[in-house]
PDB file of N, CA and C in Angstrom:
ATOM      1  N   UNK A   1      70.504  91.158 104.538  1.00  0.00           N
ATOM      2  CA  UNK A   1      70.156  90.376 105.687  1.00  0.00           C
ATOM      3  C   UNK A   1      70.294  88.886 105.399  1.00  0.00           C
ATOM      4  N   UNK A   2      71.305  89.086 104.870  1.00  0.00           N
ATOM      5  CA  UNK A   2      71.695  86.782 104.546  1.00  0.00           C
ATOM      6  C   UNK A   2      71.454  86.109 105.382  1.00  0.00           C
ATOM      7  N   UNK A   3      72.335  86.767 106.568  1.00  0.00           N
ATOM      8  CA  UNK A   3      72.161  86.035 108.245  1.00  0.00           C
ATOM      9  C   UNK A   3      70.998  85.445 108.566  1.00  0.00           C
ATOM     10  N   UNK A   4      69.827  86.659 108.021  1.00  0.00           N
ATOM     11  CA  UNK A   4      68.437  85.912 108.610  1.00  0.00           C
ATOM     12  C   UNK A   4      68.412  84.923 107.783  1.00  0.00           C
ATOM     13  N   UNK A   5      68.471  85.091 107.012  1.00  0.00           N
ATOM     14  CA  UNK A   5      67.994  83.953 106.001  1.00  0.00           C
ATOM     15  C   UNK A   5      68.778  82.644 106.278  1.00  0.00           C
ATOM     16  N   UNK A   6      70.291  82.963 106.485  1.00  0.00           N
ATOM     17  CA  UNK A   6      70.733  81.497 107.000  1.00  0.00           C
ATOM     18  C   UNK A   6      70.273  80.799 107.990  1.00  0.00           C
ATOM     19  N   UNK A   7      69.503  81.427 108.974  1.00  0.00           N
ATOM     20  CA  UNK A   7      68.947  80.989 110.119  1.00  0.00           C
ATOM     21  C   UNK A   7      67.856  80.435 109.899  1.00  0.00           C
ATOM     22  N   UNK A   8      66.756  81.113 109.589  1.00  0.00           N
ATOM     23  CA  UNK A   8      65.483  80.330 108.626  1.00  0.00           C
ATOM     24  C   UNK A   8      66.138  78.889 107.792  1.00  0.00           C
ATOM     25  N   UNK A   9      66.841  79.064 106.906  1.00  0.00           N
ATOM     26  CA  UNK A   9      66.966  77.673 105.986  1.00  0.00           C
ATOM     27  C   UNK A   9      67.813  76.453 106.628  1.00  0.00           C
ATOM     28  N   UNK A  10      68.233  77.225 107.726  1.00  0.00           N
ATOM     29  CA  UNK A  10      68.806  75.972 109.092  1.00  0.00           C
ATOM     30  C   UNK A  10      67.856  75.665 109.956  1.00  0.00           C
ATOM     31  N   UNK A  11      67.022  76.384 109.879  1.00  0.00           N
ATOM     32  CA  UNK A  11      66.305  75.537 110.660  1.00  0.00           C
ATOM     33  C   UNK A  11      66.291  76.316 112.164  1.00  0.00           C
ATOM     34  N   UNK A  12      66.884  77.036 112.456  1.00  0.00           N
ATOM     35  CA  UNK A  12      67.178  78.131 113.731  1.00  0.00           C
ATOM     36  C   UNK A  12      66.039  78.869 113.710  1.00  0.00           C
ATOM     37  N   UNK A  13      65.413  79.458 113.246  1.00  0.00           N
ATOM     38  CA  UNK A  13      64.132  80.712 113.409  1.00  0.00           C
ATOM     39  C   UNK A  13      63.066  80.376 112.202  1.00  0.00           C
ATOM     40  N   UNK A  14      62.062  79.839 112.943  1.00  0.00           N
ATOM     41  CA  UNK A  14      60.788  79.457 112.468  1.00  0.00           C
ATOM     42  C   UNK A  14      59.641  80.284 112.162  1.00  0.00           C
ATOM     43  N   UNK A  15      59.940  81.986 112.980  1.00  0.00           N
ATOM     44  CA  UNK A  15      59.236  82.630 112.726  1.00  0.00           C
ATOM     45  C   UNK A  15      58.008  83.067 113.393  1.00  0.00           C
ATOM     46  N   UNK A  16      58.165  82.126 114.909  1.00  0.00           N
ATOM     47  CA  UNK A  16      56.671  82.361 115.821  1.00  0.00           C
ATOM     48  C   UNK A  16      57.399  83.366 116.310  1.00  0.00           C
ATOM     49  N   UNK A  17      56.747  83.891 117.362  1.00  0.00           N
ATOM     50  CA  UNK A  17      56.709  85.239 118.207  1.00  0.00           C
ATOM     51  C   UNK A  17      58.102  85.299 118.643  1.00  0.00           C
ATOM     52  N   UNK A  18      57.950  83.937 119.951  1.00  0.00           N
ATOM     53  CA  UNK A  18      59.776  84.277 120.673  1.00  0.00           C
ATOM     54  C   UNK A  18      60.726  84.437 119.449  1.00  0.00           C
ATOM     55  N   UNK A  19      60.674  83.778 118.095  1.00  0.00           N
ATOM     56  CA  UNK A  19      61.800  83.836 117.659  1.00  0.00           C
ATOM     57  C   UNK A  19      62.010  85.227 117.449  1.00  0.00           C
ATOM     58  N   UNK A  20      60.880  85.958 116.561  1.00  0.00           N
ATOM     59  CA  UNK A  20      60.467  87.506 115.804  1.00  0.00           C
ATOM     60  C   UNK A  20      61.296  88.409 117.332  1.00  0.00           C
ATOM     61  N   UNK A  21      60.619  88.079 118.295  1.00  0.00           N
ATOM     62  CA  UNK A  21      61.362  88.795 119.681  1.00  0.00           C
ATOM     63  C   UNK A  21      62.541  88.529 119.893  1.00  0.00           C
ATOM     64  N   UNK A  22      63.211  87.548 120.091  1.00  0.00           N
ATOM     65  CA  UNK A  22      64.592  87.454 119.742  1.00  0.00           C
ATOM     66  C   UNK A  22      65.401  88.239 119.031  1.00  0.00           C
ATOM     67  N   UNK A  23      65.188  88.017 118.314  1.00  0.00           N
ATOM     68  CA  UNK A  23      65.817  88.924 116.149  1.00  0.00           C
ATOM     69  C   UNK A  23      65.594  90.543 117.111  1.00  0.00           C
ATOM     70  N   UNK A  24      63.935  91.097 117.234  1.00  0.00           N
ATOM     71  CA  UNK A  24      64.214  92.220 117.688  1.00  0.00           C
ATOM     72  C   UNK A  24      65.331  93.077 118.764  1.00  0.00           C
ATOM     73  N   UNK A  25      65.285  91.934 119.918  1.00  0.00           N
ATOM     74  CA  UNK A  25      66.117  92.309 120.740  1.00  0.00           C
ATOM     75  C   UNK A  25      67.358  92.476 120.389  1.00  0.00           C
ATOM     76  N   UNK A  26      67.471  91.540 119.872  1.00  0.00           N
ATOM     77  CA  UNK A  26      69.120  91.640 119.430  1.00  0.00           C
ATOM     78  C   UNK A  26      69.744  92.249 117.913  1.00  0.00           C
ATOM     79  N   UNK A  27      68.389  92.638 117.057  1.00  0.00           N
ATOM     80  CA  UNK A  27      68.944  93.449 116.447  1.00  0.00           C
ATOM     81  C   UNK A  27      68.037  95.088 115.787  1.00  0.00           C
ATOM     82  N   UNK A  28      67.216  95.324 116.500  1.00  0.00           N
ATOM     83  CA  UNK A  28      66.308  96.142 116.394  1.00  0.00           C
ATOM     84  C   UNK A  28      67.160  97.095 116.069  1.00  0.00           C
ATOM     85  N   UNK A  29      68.142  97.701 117.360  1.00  0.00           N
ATOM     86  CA  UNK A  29      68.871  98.936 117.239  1.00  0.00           C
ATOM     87  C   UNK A  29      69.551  99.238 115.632  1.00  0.00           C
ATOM     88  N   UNK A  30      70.139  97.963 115.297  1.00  0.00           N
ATOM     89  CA  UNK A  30      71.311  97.863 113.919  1.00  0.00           C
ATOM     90  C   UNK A  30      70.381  98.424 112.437  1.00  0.00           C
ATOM     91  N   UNK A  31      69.039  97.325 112.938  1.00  0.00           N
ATOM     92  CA  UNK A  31      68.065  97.532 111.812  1.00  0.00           C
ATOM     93  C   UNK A  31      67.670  98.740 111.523  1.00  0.00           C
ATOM     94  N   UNK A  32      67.103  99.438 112.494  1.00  0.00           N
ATOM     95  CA  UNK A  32      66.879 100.986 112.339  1.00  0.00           C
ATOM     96  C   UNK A  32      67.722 102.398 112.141  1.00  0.00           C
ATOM     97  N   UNK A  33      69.384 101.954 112.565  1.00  0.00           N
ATOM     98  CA  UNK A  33      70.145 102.417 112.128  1.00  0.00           C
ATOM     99  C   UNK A  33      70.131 102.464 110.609  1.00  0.00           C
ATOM    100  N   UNK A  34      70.155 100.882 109.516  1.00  0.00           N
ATOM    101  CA  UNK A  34      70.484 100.819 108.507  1.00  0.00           C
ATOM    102  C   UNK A  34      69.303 100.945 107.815  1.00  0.00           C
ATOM    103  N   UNK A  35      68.050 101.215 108.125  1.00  0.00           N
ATOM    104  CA  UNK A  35      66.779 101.974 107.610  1.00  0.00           C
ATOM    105  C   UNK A  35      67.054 102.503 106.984  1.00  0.00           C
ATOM    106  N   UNK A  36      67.451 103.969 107.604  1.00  0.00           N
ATOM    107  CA  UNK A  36      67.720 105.421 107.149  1.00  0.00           C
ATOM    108  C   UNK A  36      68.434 105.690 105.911  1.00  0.00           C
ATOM    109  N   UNK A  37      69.265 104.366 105.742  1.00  0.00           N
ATOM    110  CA  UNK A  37      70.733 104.643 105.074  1.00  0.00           C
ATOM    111  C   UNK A  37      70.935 103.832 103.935  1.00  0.00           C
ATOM    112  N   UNK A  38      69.799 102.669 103.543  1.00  0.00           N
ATOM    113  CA  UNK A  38      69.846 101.977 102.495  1.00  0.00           C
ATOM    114  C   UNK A  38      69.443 102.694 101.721  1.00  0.00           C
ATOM    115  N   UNK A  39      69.851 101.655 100.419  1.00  0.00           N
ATOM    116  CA  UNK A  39      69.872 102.477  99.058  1.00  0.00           C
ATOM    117  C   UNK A  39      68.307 102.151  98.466  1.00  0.00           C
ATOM    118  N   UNK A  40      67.250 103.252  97.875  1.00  0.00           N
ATOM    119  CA  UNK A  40      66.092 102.670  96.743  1.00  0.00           C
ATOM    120  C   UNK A  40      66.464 102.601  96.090  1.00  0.00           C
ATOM    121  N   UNK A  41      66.185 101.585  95.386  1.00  0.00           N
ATOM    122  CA  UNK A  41      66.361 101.902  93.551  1.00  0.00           C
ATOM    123  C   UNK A  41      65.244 102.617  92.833  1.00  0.00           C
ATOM    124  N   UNK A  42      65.518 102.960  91.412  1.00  0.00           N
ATOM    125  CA  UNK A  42      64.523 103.671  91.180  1.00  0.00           C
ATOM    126  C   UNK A  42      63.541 103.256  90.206  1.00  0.00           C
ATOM    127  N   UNK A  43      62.031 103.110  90.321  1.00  0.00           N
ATOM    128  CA  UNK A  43      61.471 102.112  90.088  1.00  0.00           C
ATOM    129  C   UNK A  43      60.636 102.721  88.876  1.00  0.00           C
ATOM    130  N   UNK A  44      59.223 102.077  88.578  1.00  0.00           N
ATOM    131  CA  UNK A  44      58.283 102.580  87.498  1.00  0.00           C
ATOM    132  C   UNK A  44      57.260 103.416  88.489  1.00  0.00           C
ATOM    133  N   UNK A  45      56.953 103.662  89.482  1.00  0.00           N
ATOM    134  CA  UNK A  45      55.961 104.138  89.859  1.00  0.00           C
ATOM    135  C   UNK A  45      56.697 105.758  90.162  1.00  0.00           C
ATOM    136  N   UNK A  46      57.353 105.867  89.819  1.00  0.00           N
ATOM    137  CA  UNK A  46      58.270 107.497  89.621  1.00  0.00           C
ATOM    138  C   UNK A  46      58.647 107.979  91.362  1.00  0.00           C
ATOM    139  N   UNK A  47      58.914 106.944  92.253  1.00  0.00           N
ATOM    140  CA  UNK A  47      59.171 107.164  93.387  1.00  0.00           C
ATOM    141  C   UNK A  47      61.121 107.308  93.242  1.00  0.00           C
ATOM    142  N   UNK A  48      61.732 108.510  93.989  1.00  0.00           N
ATOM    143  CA  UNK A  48      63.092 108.881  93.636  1.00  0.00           C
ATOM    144  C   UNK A  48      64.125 107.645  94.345  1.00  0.00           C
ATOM    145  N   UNK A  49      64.800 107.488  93.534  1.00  0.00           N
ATOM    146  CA  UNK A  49      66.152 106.484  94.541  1.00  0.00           C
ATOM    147  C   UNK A  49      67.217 107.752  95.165  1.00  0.00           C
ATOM    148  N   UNK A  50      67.570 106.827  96.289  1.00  0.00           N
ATOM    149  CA  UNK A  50      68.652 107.329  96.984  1.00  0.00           C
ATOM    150  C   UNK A  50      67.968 106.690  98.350  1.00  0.00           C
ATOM    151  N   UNK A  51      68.910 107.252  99.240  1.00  0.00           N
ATOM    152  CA  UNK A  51      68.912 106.934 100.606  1.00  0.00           C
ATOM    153  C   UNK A  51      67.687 107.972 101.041  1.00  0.00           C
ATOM    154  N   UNK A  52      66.746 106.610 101.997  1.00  0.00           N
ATOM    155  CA  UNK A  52      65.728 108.164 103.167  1.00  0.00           C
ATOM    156  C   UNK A  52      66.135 108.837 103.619  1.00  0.00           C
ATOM    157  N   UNK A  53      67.325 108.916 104.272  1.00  0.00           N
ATOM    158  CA  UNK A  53      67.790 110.048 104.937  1.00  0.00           C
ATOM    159  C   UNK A  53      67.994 111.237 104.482  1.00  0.00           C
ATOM    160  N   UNK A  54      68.628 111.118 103.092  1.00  0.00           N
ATOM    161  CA  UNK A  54      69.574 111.924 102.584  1.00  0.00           C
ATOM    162  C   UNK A  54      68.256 112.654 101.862  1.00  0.00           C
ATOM    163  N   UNK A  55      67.281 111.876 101.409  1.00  0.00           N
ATOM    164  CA  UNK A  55      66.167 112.401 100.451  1.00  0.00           C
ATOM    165  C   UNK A  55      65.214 113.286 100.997  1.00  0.00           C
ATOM    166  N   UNK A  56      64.839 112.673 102.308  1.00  0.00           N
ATOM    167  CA  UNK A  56      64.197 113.733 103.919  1.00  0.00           C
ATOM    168  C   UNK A  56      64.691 114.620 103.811  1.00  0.00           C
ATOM    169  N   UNK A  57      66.205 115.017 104.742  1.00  0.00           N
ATOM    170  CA  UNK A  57      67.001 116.044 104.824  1.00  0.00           C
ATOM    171  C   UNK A  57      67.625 117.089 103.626  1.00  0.00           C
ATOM    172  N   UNK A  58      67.746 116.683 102.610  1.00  0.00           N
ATOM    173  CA  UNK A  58      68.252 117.425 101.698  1.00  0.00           C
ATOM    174  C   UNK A  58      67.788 117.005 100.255  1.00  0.00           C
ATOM    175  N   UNK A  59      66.755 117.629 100.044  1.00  0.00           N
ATOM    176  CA  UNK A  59      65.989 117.310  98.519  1.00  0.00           C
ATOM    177  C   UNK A  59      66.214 117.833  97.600  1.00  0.00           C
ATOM    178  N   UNK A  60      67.046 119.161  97.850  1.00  0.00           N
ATOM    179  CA  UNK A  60      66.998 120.125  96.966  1.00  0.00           C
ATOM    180  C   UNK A  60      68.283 119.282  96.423  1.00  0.00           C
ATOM    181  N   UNK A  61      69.548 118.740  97.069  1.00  0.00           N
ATOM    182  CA  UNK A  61      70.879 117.956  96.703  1.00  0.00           C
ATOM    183  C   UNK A  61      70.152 117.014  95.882  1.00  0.00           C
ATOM    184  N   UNK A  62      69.323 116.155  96.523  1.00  0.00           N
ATOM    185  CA  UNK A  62      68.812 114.639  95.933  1.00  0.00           C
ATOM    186  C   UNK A  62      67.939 115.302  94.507  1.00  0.00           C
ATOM    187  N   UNK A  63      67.724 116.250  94.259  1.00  0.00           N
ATOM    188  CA  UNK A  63      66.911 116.768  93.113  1.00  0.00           C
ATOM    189  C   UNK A  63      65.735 115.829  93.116  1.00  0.00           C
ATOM    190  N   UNK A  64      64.858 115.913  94.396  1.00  0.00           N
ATOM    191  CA  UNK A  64      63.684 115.764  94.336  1.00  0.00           C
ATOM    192  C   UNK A  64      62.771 116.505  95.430  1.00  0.00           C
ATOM    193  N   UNK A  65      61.518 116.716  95.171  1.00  0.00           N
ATOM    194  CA  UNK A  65      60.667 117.249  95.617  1.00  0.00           C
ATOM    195  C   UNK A  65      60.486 117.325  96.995  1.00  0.00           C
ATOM    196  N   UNK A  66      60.643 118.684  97.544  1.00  0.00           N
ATOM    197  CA  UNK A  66      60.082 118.580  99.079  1.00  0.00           C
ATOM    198  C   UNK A  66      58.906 118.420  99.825  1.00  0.00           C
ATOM    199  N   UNK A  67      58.692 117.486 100.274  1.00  0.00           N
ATOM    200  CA  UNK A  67      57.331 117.034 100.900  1.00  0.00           C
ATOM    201  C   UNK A  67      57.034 117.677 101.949  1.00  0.00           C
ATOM    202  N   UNK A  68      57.672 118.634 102.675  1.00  0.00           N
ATOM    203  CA  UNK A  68      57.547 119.385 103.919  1.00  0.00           C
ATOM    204  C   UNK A  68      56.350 120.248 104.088  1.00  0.00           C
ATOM    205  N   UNK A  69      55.433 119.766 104.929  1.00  0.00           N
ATOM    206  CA  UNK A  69      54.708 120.620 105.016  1.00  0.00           C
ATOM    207  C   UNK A  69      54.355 121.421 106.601  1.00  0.00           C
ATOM    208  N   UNK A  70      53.515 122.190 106.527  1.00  0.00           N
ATOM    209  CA  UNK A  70      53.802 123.259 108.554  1.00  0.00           C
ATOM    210  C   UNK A  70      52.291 122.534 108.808  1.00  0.00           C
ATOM    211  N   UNK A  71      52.522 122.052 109.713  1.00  0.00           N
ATOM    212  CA  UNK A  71      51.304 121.201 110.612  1.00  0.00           C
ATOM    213  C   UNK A  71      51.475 121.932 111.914  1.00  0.00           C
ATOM    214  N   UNK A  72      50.053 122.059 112.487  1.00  0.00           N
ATOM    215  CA  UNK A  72      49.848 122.813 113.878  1.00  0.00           C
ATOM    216  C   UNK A  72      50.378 121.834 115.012  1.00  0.00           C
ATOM    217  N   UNK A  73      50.175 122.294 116.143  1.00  0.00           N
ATOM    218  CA  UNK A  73      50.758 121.462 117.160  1.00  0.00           C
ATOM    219  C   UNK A  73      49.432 120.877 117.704  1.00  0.00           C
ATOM    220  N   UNK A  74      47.908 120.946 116.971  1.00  0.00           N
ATOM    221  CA  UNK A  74      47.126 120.227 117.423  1.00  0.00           C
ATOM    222  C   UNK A  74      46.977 119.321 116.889  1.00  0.00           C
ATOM    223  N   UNK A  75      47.241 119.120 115.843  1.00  0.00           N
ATOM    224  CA  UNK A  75      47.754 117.819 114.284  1.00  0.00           C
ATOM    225  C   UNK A  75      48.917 117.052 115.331  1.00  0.00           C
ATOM    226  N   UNK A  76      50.199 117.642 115.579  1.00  0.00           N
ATOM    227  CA  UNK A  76      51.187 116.913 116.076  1.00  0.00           C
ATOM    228  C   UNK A  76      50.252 115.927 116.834  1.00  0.00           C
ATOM    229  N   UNK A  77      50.126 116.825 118.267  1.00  0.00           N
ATOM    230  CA  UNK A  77      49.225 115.936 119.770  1.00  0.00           C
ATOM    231  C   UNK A  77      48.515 114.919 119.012  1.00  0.00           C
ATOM    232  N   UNK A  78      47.311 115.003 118.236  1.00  0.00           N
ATOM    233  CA  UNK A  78      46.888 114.066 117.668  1.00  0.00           C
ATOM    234  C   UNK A  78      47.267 112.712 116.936  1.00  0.00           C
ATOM    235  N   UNK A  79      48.792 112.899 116.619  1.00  0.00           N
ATOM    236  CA  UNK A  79      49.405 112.007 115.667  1.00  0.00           C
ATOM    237  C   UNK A  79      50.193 111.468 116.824  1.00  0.00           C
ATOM    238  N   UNK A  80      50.580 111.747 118.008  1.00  0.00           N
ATOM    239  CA  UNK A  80      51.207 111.336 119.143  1.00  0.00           C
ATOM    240  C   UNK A  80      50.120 110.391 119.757  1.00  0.00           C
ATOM    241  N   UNK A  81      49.201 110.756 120.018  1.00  0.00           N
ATOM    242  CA  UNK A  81      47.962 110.090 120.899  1.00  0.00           C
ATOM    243  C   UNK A  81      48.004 108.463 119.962  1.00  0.00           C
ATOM    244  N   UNK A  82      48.059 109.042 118.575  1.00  0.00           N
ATOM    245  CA  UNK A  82      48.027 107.546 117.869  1.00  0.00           C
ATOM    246  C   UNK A  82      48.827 106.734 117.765  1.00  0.00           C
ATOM    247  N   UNK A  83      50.127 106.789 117.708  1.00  0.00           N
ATOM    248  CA  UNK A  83      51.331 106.356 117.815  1.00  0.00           C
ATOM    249  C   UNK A  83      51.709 105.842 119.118  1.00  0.00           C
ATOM    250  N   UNK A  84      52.047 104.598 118.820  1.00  0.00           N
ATOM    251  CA  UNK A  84      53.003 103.926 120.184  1.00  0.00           C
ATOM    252  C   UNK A  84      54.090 104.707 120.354  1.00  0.00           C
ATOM    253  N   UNK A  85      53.902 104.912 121.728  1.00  0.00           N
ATOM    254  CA  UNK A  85      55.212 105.346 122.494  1.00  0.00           C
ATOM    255  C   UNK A  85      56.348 104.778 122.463  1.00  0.00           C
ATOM    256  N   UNK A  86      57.594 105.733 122.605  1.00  0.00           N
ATOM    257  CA  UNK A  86      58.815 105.021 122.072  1.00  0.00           C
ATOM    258  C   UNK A  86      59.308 104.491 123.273  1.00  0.00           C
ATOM    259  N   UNK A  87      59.563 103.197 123.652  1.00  0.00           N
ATOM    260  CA  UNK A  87      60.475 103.106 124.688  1.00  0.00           C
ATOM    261  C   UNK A  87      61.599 102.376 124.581  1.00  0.00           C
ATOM    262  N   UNK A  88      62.336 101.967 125.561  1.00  0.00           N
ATOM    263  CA  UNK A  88      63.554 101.167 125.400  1.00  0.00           C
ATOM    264  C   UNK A  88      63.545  99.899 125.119  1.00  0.00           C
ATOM    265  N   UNK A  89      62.334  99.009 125.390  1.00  0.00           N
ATOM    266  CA  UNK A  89      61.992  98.300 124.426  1.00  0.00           C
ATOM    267  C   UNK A  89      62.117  97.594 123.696  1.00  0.00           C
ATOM    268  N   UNK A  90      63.143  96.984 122.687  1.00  0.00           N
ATOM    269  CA  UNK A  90      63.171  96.625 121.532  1.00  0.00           C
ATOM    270  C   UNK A  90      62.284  95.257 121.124  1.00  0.00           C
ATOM    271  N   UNK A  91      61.511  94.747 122.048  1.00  0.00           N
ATOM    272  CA  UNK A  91      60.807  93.343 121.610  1.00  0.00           C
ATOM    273  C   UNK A  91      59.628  93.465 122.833  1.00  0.00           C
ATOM    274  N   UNK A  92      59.076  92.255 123.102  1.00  0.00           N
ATOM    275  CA  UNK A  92      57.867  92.519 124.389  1.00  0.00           C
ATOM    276  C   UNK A  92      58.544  92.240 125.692  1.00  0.00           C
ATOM    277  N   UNK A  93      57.908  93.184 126.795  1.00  0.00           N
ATOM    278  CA  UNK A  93      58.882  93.956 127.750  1.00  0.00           C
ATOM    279  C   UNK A  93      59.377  92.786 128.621  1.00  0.00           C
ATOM    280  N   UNK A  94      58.609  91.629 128.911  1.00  0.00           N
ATOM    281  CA  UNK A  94      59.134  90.127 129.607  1.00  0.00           C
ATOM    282  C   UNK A  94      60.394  89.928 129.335  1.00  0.00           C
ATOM    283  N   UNK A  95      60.516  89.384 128.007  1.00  0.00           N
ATOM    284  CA  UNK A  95      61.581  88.945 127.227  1.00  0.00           C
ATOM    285  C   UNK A  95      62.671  89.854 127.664  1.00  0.00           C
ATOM    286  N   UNK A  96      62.494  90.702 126.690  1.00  0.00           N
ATOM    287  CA  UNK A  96      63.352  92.182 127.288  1.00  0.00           C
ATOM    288  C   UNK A  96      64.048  92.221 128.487  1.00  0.00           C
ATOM    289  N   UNK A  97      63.394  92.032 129.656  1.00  0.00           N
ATOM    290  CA  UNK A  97      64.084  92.008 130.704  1.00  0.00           C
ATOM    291  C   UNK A  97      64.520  90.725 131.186  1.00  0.00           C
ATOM    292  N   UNK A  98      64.132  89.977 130.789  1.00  0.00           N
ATOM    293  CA  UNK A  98      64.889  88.514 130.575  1.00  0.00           C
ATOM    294  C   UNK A  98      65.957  88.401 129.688  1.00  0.00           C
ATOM    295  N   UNK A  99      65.783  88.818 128.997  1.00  0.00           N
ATOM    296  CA  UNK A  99      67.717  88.828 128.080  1.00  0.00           C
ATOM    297  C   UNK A  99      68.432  89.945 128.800  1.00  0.00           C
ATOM    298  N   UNK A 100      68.072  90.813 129.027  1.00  0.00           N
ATOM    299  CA  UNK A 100      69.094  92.234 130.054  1.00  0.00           C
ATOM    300  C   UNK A 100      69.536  91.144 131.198  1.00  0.00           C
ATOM    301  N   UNK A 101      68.702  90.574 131.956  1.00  0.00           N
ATOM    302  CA  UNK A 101      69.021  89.292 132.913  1.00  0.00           C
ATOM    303  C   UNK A 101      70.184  89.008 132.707  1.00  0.00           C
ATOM    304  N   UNK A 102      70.237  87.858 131.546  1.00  0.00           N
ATOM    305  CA  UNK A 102      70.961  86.940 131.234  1.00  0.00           C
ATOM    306  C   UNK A 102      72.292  87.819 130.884  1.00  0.00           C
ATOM    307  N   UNK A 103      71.899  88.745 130.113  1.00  0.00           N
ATOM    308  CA  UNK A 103      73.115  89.057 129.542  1.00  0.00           C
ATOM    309  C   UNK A 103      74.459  89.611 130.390  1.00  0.00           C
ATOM    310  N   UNK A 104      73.719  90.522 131.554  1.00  0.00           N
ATOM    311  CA  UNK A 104      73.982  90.881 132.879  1.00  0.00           C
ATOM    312  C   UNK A 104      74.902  89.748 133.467  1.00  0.00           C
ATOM    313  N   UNK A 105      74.225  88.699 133.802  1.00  0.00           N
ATOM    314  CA  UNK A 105      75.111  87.464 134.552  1.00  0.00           C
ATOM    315  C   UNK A 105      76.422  87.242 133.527  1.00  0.00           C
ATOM    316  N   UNK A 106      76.196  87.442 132.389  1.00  0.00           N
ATOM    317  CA  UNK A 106      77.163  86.756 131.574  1.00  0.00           C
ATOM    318  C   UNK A 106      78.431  87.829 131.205  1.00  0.00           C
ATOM    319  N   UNK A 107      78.014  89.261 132.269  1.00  0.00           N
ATOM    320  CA  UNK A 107      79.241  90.276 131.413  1.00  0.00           C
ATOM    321  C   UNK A 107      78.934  90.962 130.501  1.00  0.00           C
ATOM    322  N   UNK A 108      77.476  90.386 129.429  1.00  0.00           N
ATOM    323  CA  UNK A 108      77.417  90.875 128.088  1.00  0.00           C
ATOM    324  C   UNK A 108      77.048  92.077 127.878  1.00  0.00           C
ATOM    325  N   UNK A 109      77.275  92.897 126.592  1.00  0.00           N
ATOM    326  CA  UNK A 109      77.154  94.089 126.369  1.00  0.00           C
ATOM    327  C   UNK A 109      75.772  94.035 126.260  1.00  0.00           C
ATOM    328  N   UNK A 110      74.798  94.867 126.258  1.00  0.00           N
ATOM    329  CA  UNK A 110      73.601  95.281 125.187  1.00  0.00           C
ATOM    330  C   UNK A 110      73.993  95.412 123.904  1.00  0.00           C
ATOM    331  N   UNK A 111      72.939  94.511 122.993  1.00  0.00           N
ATOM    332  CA  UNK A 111      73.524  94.639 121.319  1.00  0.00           C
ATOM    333  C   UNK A 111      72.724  95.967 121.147  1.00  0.00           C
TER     334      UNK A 111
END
């Protein structure tokens, strides 16, 4: 993430809210894509490297331990009730529809 960082040491993103909302909007989707897919390294606290994805989905490949466990669907409901709802979203919903606005007038894609 250099980019951010070039922006911070220019002087472009200071780090209050609109900016943090900004960054989200426009790159929430990319970020959470490349979540899944970065690399750990592998450290002293005996936590495995590789990619989350790959380590989630296929442990027995990654030769590490499966964490899977069978939870009821009254555990699920409960862990839903706590959890923010997912929506379309990517920053606070004003903004949000103020850049769809803009971007709209201008032709622009959704990032």
């Amino acid at each position: 993430m250099e980019e951010l960082k070039v922006l911070r040491d220019s002087g472009f993103f200071s780090g209050n809210a609109l900016d943090i909302d900004l960054v989200q909007f426009c790159l929430m989707r990319l970020l959470q894509g490349v979540w899944y897919t970065h690399g750990i390294r592998a450290n002293r606290t005996n936590s495995p490297a590789g990619k989350p994805l790959s380590l989630h989905l296929l442990p027995d490949m990654e030769n590490v331990e499966d964490h899977l466990c069978d939870v009821s669907e009254e555990e699920i409901e409960v862990c839903r009730m706590e959890c923010a709802e997912e929506t379309i979203y990517t920053c606070e919903e004003e903004l949000f529809e103020l850049c769809c606005l803009h971007m709209e007038e201008k032709n622009w894609n959704l990032p």
